[in-house]
C-alpha atoms as a PDB file:
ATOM      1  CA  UNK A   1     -53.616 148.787 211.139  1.00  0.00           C
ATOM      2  CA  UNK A   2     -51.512 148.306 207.794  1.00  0.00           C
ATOM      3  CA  UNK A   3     -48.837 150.373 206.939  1.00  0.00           C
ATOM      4  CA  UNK A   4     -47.589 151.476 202.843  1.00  0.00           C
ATOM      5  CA  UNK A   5     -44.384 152.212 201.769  1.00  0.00           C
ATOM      6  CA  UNK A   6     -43.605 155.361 200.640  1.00  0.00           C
ATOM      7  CA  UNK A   7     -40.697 157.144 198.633  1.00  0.00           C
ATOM      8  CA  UNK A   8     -39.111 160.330 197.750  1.00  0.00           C
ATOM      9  CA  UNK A   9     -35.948 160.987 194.992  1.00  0.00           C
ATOM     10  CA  UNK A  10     -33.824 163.643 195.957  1.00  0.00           C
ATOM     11  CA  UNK A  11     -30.945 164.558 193.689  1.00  0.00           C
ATOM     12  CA  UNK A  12     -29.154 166.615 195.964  1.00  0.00           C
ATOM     13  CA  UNK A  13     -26.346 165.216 198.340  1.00  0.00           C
ATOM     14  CA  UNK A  14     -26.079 167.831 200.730  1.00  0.00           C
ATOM     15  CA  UNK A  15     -27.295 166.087 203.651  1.00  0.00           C
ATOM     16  CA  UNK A  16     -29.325 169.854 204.913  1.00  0.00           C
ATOM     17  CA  UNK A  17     -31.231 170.078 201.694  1.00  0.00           C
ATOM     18  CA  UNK A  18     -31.881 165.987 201.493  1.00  0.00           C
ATOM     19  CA  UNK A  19     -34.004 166.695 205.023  1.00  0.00           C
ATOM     20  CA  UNK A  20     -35.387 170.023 203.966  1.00  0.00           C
ATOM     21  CA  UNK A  21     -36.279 168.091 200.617  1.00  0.00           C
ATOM     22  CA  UNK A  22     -37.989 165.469 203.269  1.00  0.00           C
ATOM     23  CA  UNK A  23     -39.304 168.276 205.578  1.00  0.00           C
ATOM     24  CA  UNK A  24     -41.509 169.997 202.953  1.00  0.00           C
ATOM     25  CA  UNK A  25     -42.281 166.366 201.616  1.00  0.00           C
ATOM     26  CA  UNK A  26     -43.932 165.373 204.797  1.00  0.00           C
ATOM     27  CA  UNK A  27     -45.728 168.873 205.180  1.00  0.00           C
ATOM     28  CA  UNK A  28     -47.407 168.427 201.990  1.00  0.00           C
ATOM     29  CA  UNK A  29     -48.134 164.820 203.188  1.00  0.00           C
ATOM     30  CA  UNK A  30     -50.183 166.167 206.300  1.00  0.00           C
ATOM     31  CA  UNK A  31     -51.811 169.137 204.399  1.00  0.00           C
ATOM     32  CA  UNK A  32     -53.050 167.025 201.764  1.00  0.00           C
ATOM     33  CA  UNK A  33     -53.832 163.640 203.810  1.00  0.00           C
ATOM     34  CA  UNK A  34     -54.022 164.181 207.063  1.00  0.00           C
ATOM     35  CA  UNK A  35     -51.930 163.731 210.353  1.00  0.00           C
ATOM     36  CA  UNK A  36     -52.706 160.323 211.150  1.00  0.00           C
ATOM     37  CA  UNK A  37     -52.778 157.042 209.063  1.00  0.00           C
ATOM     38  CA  UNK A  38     -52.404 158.280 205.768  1.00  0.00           C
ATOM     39  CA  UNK A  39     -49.748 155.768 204.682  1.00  0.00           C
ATOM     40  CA  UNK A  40     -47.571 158.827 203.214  1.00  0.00           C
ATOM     41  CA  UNK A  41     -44.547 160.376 204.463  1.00  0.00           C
ATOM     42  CA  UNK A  42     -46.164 162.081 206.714  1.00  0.00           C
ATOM     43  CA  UNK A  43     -46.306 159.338 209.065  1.00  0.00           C
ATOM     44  CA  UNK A  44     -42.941 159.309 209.475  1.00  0.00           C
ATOM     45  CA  UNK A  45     -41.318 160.368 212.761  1.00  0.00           C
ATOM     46  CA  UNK A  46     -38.072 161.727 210.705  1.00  0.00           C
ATOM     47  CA  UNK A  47     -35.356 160.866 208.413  1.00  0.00           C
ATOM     48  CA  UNK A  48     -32.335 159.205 209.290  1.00  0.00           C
ATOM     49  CA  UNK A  49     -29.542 159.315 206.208  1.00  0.00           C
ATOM     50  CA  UNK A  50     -27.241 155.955 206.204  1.00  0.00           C
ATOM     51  CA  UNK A  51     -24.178 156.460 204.270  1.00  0.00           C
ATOM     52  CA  UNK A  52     -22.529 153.711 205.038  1.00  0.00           C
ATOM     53  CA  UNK A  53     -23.204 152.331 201.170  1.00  0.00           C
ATOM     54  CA  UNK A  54     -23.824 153.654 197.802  1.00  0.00           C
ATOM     55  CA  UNK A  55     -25.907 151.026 195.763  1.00  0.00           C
ATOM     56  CA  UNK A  56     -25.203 150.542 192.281  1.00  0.00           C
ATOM     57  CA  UNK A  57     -28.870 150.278 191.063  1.00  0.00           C
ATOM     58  CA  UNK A  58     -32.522 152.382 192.036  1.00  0.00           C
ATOM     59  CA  UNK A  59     -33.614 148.875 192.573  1.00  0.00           C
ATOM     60  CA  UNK A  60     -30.874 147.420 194.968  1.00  0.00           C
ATOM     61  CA  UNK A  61     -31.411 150.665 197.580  1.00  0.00           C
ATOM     62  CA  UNK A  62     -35.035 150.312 196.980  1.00  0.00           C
ATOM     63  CA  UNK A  63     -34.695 146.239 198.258  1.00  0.00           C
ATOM     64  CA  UNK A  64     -32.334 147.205 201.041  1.00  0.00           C
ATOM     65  CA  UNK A  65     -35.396 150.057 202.449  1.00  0.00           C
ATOM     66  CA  UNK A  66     -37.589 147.715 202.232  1.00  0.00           C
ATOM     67  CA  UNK A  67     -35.834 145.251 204.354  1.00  0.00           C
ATOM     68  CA  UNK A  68     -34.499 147.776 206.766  1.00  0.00           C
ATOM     69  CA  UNK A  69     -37.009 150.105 207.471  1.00  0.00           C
ATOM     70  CA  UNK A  70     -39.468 149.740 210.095  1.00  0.00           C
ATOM     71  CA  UNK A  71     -43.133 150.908 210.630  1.00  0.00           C
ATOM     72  CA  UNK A  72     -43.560 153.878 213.224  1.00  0.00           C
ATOM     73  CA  UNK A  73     -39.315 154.369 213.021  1.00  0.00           C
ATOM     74  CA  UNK A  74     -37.668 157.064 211.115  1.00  0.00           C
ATOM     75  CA  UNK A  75     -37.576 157.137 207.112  1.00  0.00           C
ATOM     76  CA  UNK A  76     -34.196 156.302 206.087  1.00  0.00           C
ATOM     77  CA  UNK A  77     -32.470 157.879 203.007  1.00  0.00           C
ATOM     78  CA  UNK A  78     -29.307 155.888 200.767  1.00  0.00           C
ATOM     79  CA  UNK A  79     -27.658 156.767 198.155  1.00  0.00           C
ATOM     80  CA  UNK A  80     -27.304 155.375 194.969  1.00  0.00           C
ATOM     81  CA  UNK A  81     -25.299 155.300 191.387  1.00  0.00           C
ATOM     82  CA  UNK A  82     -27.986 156.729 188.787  1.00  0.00           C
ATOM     83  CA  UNK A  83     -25.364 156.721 186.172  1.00  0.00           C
ATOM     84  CA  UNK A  84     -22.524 159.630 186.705  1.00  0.00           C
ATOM     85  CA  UNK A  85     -24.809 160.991 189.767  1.00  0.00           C
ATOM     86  CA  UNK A  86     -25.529 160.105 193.247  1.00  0.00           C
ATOM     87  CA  UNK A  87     -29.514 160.268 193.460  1.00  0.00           C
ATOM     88  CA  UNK A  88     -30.685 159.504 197.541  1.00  0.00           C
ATOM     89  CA  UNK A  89     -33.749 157.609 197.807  1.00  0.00           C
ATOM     90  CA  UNK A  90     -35.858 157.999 201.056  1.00  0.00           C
ATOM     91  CA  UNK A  91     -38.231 155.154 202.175  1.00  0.00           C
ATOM     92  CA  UNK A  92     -40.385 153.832 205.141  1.00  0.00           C
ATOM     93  CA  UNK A  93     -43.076 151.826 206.034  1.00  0.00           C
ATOM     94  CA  UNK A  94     -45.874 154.761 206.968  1.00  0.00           C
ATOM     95  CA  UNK A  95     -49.230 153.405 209.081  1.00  0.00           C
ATOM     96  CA  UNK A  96     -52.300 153.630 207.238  1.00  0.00           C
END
């Protein structure tokens, strides 16, 4: 089985409306594509938000996912400088 890489952009940095953001993400995922192997969001077991950094660049938090996230584990969510705002970007490896 293969697995994609998925993303969501949420603007918001209150951490409730980042998941709820996720939540309905996922839900749409599964209505639209099914419950199982779809390669979206979906697939995704939940989100787990790491803090611990803010990256300076879309495409520096987008490497660090990449490297860190793990198929079957939770989506993780970092922050990052997109200009004078702090934009999260949510990522995981999803089975398809």
């Amino acid at each position: 089985m293969g697995a994609d890489f998925a993303t969501l952009y949420v603007s918001s940095q209150d951490k409730k409306k980042i998941k709820s953001q996720f939540e309905a993400e996922q839900d749409s995922d599964r209505h639209e594509n099914g419950h199982s192997y779809s390669g979206g969001l979906g697939m995704a077991p939940g989100l787990t938000i790491d803090d611990s950094k803010t990256y300076d660049s879309e495409e520096n938090a987008y490497d660090y996912l990449i490297d860190k996230c793990q198929k079957w584990e939770n989506a993780i969510g970092v922050p990052y400088r997109d200009g004078d705002k702090i934009v999260y970007l949510i990522g995981a490896w999803c089975s398809s």
